[in-house]
Protein backbone atom coordinates (compact mmCIF):
# COMPACT_ATOMS: atom_id res chain seq x y z
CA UNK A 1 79.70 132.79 48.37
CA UNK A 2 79.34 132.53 52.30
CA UNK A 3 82.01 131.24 53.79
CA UNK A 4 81.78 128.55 56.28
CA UNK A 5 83.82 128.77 59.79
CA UNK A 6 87.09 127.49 59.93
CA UNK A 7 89.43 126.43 62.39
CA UNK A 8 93.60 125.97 61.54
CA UNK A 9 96.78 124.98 63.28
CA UNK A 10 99.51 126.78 61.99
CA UNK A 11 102.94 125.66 62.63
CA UNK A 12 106.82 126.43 61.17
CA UNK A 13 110.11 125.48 61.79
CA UNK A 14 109.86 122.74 64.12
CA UNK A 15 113.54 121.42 63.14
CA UNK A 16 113.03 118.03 65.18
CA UNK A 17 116.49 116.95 64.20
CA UNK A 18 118.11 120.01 65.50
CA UNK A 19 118.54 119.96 69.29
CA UNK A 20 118.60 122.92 72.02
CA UNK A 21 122.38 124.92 72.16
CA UNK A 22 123.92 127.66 74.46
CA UNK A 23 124.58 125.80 77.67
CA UNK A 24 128.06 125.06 78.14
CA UNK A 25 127.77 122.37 80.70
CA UNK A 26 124.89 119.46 81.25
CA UNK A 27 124.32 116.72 83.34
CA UNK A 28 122.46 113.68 81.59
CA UNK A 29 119.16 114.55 82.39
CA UNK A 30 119.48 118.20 80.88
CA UNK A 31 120.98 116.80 77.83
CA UNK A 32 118.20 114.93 78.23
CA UNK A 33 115.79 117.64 78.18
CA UNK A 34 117.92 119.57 75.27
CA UNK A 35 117.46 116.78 72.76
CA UNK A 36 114.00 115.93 72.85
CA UNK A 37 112.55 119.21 73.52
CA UNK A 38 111.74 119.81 69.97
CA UNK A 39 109.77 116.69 70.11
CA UNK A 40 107.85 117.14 73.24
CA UNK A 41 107.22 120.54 71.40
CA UNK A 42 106.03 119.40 67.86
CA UNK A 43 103.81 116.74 69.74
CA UNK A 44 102.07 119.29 71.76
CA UNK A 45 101.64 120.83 68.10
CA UNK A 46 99.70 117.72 66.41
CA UNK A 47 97.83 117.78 70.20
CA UNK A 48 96.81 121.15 69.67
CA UNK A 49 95.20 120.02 66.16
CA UNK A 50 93.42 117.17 67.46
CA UNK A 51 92.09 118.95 70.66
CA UNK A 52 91.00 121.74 68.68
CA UNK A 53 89.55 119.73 65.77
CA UNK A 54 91.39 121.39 62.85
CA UNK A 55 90.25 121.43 59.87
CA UNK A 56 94.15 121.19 58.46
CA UNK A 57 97.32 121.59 60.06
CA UNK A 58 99.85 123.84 57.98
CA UNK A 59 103.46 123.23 58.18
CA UNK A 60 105.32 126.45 56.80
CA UNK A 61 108.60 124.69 55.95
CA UNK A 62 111.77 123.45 58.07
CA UNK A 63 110.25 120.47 60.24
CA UNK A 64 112.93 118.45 59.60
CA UNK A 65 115.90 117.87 57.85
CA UNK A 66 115.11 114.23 56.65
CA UNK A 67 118.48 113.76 54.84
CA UNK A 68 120.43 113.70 58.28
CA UNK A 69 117.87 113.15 60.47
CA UNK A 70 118.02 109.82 62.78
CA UNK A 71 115.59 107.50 62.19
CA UNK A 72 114.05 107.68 65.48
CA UNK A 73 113.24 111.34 64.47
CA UNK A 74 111.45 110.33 61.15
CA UNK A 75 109.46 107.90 62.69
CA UNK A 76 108.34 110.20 65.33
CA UNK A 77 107.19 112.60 62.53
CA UNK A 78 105.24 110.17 60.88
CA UNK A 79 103.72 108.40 63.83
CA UNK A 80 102.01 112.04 64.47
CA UNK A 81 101.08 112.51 61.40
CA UNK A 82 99.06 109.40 61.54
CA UNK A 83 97.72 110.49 64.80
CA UNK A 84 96.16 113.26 62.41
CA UNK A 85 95.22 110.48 59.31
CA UNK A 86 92.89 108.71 62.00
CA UNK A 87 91.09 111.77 62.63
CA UNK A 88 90.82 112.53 58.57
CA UNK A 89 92.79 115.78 59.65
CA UNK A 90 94.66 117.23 56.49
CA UNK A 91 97.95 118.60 56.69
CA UNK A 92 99.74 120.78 53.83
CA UNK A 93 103.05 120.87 53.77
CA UNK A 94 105.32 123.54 52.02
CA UNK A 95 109.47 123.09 51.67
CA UNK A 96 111.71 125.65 53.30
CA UNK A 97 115.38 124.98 53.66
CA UNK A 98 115.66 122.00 55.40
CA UNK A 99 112.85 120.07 53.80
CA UNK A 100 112.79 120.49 50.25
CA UNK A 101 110.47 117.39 49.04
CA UNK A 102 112.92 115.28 47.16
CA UNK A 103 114.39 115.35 50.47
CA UNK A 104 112.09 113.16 51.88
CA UNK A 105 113.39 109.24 52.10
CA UNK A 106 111.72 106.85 49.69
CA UNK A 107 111.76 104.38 52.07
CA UNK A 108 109.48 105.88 54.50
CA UNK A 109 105.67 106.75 53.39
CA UNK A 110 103.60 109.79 54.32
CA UNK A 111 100.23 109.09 55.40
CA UNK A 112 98.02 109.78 52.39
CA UNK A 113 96.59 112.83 54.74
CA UNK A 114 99.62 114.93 53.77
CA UNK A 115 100.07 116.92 51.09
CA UNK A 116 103.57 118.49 50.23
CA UNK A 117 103.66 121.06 47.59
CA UNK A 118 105.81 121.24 44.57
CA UNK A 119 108.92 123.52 44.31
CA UNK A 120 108.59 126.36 41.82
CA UNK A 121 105.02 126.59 41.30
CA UNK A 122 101.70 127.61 43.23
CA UNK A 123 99.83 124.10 43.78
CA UNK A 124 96.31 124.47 44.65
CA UNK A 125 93.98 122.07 46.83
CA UNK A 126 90.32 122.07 47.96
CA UNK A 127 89.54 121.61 51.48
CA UNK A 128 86.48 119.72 52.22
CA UNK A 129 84.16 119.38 55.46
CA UNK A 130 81.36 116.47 54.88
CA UNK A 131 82.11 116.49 50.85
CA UNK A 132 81.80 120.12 50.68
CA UNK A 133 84.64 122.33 49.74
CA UNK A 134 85.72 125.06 52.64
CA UNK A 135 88.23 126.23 51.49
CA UNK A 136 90.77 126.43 48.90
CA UNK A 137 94.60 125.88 50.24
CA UNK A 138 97.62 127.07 47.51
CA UNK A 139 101.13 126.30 48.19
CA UNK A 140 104.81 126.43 47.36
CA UNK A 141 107.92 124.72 48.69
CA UNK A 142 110.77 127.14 48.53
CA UNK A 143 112.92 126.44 45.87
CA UNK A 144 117.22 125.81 47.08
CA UNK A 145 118.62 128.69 45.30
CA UNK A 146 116.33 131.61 45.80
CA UNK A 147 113.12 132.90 47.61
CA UNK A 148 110.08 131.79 46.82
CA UNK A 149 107.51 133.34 44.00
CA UNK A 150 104.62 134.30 45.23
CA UNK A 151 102.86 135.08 42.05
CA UNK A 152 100.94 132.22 41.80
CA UNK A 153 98.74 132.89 44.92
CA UNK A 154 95.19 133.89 44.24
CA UNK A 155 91.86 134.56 45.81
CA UNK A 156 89.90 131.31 44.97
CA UNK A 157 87.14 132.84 42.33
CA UNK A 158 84.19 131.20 43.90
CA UNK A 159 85.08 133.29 46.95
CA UNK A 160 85.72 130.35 48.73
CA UNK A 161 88.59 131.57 51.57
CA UNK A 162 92.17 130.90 50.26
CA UNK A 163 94.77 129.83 52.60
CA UNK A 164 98.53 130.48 51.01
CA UNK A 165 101.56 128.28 52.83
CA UNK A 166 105.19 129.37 52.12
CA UNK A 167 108.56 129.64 53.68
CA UNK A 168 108.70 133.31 53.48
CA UNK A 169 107.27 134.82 50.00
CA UNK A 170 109.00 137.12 47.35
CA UNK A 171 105.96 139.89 47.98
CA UNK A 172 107.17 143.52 49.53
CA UNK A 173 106.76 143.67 53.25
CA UNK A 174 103.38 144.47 54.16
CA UNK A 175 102.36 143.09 51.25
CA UNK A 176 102.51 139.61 51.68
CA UNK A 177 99.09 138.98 52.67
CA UNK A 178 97.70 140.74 49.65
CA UNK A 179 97.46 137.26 47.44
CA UNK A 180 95.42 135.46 50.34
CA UNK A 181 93.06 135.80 52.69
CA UNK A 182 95.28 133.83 55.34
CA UNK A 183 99.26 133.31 54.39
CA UNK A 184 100.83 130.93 56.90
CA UNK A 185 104.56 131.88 56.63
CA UNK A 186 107.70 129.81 57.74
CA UNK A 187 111.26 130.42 58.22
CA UNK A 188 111.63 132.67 61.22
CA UNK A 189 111.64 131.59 65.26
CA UNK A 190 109.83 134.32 66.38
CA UNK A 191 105.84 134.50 66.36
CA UNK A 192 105.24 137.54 63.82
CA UNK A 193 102.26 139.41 61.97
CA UNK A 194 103.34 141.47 58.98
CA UNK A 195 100.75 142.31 57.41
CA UNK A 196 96.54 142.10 57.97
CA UNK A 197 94.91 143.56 55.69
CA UNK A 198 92.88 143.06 53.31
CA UNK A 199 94.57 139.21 53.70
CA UNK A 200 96.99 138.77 57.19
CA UNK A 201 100.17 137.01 56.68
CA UNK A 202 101.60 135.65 59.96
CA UNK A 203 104.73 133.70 61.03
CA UNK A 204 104.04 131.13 63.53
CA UNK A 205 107.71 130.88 64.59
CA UNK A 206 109.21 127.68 65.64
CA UNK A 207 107.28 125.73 68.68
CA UNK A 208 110.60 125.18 70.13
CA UNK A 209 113.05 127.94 70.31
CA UNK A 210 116.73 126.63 70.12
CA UNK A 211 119.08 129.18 72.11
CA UNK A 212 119.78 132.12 74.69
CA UNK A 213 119.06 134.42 71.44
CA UNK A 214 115.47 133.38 71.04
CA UNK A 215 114.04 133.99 75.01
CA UNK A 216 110.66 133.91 75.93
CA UNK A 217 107.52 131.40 75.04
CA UNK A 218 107.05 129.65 71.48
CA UNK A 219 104.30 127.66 69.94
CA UNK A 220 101.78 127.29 67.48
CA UNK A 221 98.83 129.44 66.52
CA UNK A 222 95.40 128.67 66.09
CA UNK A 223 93.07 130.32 63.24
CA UNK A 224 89.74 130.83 63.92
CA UNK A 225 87.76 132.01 60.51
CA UNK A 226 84.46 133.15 60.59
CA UNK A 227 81.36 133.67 58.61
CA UNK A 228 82.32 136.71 56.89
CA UNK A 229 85.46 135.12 56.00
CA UNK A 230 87.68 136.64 58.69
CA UNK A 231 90.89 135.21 60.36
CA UNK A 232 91.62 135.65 64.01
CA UNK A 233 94.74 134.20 65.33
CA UNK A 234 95.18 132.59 69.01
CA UNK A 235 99.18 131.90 69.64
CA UNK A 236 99.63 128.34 71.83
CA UNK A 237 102.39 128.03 73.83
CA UNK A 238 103.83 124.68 73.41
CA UNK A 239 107.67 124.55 74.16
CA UNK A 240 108.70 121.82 77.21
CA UNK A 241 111.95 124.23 77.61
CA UNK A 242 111.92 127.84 77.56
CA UNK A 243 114.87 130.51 78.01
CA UNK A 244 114.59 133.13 80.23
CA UNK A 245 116.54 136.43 81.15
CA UNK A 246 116.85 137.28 84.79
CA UNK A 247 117.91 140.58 86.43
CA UNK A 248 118.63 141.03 90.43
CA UNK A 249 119.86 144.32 91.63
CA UNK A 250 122.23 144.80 94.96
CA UNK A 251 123.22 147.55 97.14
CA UNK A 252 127.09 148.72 97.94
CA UNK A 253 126.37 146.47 101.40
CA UNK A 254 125.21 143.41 99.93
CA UNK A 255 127.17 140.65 101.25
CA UNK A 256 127.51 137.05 99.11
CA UNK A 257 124.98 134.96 101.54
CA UNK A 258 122.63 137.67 100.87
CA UNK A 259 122.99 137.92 97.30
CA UNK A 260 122.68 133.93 96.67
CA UNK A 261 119.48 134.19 99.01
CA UNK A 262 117.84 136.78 97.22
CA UNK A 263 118.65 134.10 93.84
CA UNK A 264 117.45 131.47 95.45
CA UNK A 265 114.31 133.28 96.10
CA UNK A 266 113.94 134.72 92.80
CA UNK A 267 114.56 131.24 91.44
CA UNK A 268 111.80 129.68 93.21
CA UNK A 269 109.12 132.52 92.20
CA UNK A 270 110.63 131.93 87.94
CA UNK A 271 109.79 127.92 89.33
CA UNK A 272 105.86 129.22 90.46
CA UNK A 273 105.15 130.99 87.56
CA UNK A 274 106.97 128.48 84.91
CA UNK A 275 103.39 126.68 84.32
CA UNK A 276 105.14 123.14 83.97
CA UNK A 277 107.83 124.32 81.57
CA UNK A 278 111.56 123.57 81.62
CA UNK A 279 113.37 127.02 82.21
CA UNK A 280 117.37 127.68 81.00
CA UNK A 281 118.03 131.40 83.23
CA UNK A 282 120.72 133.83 81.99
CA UNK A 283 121.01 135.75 85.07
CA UNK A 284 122.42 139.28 84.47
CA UNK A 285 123.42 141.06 88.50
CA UNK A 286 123.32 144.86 88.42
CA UNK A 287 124.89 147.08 91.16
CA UNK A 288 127.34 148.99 92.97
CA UNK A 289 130.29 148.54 95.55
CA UNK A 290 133.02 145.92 96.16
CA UNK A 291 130.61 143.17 95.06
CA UNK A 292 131.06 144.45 91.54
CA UNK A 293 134.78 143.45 91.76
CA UNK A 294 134.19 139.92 92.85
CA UNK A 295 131.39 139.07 90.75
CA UNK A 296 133.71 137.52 87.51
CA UNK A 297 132.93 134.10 85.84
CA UNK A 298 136.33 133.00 87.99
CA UNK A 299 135.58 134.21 91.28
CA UNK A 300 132.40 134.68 93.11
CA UNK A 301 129.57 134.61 90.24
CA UNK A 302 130.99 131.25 88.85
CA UNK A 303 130.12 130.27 92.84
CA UNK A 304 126.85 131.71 92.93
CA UNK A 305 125.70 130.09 89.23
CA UNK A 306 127.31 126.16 90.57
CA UNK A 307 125.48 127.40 94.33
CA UNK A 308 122.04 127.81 92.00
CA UNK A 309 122.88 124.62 89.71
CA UNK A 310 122.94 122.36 93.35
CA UNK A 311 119.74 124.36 94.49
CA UNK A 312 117.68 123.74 90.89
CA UNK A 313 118.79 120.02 91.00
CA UNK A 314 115.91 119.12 93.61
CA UNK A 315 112.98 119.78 91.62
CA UNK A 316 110.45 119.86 89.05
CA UNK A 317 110.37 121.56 86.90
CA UNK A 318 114.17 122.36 86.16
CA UNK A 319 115.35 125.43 86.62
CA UNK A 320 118.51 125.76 85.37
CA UNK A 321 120.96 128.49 85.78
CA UNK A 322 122.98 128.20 82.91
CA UNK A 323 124.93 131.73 83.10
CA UNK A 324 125.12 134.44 85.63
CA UNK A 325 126.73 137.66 84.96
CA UNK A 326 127.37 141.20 86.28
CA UNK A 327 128.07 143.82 83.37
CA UNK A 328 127.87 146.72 86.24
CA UNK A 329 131.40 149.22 85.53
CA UNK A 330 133.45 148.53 88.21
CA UNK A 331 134.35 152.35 90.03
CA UNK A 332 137.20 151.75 92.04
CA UNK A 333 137.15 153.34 95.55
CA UNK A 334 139.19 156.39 95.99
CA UNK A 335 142.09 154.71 98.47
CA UNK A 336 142.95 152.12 95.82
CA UNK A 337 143.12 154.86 92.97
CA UNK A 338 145.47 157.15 94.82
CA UNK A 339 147.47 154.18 95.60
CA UNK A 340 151.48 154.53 94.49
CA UNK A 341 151.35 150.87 93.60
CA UNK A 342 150.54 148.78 90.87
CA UNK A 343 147.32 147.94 91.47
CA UNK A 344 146.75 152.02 91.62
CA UNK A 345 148.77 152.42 88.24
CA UNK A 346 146.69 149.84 86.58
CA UNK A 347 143.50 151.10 87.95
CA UNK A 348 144.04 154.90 86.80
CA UNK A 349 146.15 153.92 83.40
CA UNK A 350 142.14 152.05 82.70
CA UNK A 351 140.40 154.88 83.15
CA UNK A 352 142.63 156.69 81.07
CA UNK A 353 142.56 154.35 78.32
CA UNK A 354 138.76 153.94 78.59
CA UNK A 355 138.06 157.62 78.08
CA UNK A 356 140.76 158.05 75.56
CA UNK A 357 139.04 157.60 71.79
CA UNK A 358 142.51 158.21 70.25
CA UNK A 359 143.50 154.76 71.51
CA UNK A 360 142.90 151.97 68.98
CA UNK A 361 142.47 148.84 70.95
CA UNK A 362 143.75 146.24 69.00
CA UNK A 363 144.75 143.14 70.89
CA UNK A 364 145.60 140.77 67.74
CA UNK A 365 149.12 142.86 67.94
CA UNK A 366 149.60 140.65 70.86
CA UNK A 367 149.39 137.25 70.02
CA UNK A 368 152.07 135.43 67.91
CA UNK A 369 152.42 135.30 64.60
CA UNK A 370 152.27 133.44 62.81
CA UNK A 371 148.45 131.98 64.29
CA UNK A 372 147.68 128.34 64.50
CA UNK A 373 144.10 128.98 64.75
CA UNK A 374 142.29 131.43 62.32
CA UNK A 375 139.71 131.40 65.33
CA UNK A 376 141.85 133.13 67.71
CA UNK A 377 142.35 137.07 65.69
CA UNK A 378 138.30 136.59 65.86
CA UNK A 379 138.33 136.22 69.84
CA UNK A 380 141.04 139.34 69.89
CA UNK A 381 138.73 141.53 68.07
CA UNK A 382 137.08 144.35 70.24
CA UNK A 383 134.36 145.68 68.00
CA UNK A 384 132.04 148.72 69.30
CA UNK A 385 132.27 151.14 72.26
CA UNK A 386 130.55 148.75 74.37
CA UNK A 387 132.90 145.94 73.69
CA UNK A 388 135.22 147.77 74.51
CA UNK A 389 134.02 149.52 77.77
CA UNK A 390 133.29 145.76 78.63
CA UNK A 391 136.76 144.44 78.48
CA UNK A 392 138.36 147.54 80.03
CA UNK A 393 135.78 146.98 82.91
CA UNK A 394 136.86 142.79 83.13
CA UNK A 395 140.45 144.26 83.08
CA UNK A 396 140.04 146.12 85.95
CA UNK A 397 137.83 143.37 88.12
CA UNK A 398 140.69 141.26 87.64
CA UNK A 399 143.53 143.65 88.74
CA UNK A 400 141.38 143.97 91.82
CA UNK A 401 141.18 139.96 92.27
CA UNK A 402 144.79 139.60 91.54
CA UNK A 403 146.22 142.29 93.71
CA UNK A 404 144.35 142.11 96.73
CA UNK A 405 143.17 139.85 99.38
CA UNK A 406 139.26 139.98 99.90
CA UNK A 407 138.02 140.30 96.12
């Protein structure tokens, strides 16, 4: 059987109730901007389906969880989906772990556009264009205590070009479009293909992306199927806020004016080239010299980040700095480590320590016992070379602040 073209929106953990995380302080309007971007994302989702007039919109699992979600957020979910009923736009709708279907609330009706499969079992569904079936779309909301069984996906026997939705599948990786000719896959944040042939399975990752972990754009993709029955996917950026990692290097002569100049600057060209989107910056500083020494959260890079908060304030689209760091290993200068004083003891007894892999570092010894917070022996442990070349460096910047005048 020739197959006839196709066009899909395919779209994953949208988690409307769960708002943006990671920035430790906010004004209103960027706690604003961190609980409705998942909104302003998922809408630019159903957008995407209506400008590109989809023949379904597939939700791979984790839109919302409906059991603690306000109703403001329910009602914005079905409102769109409506948007789509007016159009006679299907959507299929497979479980993950924040939407299994009994979670749904009685109370509130979905559009009779929507179709939400059953836990443990394969449901299959005929797409039609004009009273003609398209396609054939199979499947399965992931069950609470285990992944889900893949199975039941099959080819369609008429030949007619089987669509497979599921929050993940049980299959092998690089397997898991094997069942299918197009499996569209929930339950990860990232945009992914894992396998193409002879069927591709692709994650669409979540339209929104939640914290500093997850940088970079997120959206939706589009899947364009053609004659011969074969899927070509087109991703579409849709997220309103978008996290971004930022790296400025500086010279031993770099003074602080010139280093907050050269931020500003760089903060206006991440502005130019943000397209309209929100942008949270985790800047990360990388040099050499005395600057090294001041740059800690308490001294002059905890300046520099509220210097860049002021400057982003102004305009649109926000550019917030929400961190600004310099990792660079502070090398003391020869006159402080040949220094009889205590600045000179601490700075040499560091080194030692740091290139010493006899010495177990093991700050819970220090704190009192017994602990009023469990939370605390977490915070004291030092786990990894790194780790702990990072705290011997932090020990050392702050000797330097404490001990002397111009750090």
């Amino acid at each position: 059987m020739a197959n006839q073209p196709l066009r899909l929106v395919h779209s994953s953990d949208m988690r409307l109730d769960r708002p943006l995380h990671g920035v430790a302080e906010a004004d209103t309007e960027l706690r604003r901007l961190l609980r409705d971007a998942p909104l302003e994302a998922a809408d630019r989702v159903f957008e995407t389906a209506l400008a590109e007039d989809a023949d379904a919109l597939l939700l791979a699992g984790d839109v919302l969880d409906a059991r603690g979600a306000s109703p403001r957020v329910v009602s914005f979910l079905v409102a769109q989906l409506d948007r789509l009923a007016k159009r006679n736009i299907p959507v299929y709708w497979a479980g993950g772990e924040l939407d299994p279907p009994d979670a749904w609330p009685r109370t509130e009706r979905l559009p009779d556009n929507v179709t939400v499969f059953p836990t443990g079992r394969v449901e299959s569904h005929e797409l039609t264009r004009g009273g003609k079936a398209v396609a054939v779309v199979q499947g399965i909301s992931k069950p609470a205590d285990r992944e889900v069984d893949a199975s039941g996906f099959r080819r369609d026997a008429r030949g007619l070009f089987t669509v497979g939705v599921a929050y993940g599948t049980s299959d092998a990786p690089g397997k898991e479009g094997d069942r299918v000719d197009y499996m569209a896959l929930g339950g990860r944040a990232r945009r992914a293909t894992v396998d193409h042939e002879p069927g591709v399975a692709h994650y669409a990752g979540s339209p929104q992306c939640r914290s500093p972990a997850e940088p970079g754009p997120s959206g939706c993709t589009v899947v364009q199927v053609d004659e011969s029955g074969k899927p070509k996917t087109r991703f579409v950026a849709t997220d309103s806020v978008r996290w971004q990692e930022e790296t400025l290097e500086f010279t031993a002569g770099v003074s602080a004016e010139q280093l907050l100049t050269r931020l500003k600057e760089r903060l206006e060209k991440v502005r130019g080239r943000s397209q309209g989107v929100h942008q949270l910056i985790a800047w990360r500083l990388e040099g050499v010299g005395p600057m090294v020494a001041k740059l800690r959260p308490d001294g002059l890079a905890g300046e520099l980040l509220r210097d860049l908060q002021k400057h982003a304030a102004r305009e649109k689209p926000l550019c917030w700095s929400y961190s600004l760091d310099c990792p660079s290993r502070y090398e003391p200068p020869h006159e402080l480590l040949d220094q009889e004083t205590i600045l000179g003891d601490l700075l040499r007894q560091v080194e030692v320590l740091r290139r010493s892999d006899a010495f177990v570092l093991d700050l819970g010894e220090l704190l009192p016992k017994p602990l009023g917070d469990a939370s605390l022996a977490k915070i004291a442990k030092t786990d990894g070379r790194a780790a702990r070349d990072a705290l011997f460096n932090r020990a050392a910047k702050l000797g330097v602040a404490l001990m002397t005048d111009d750090a």
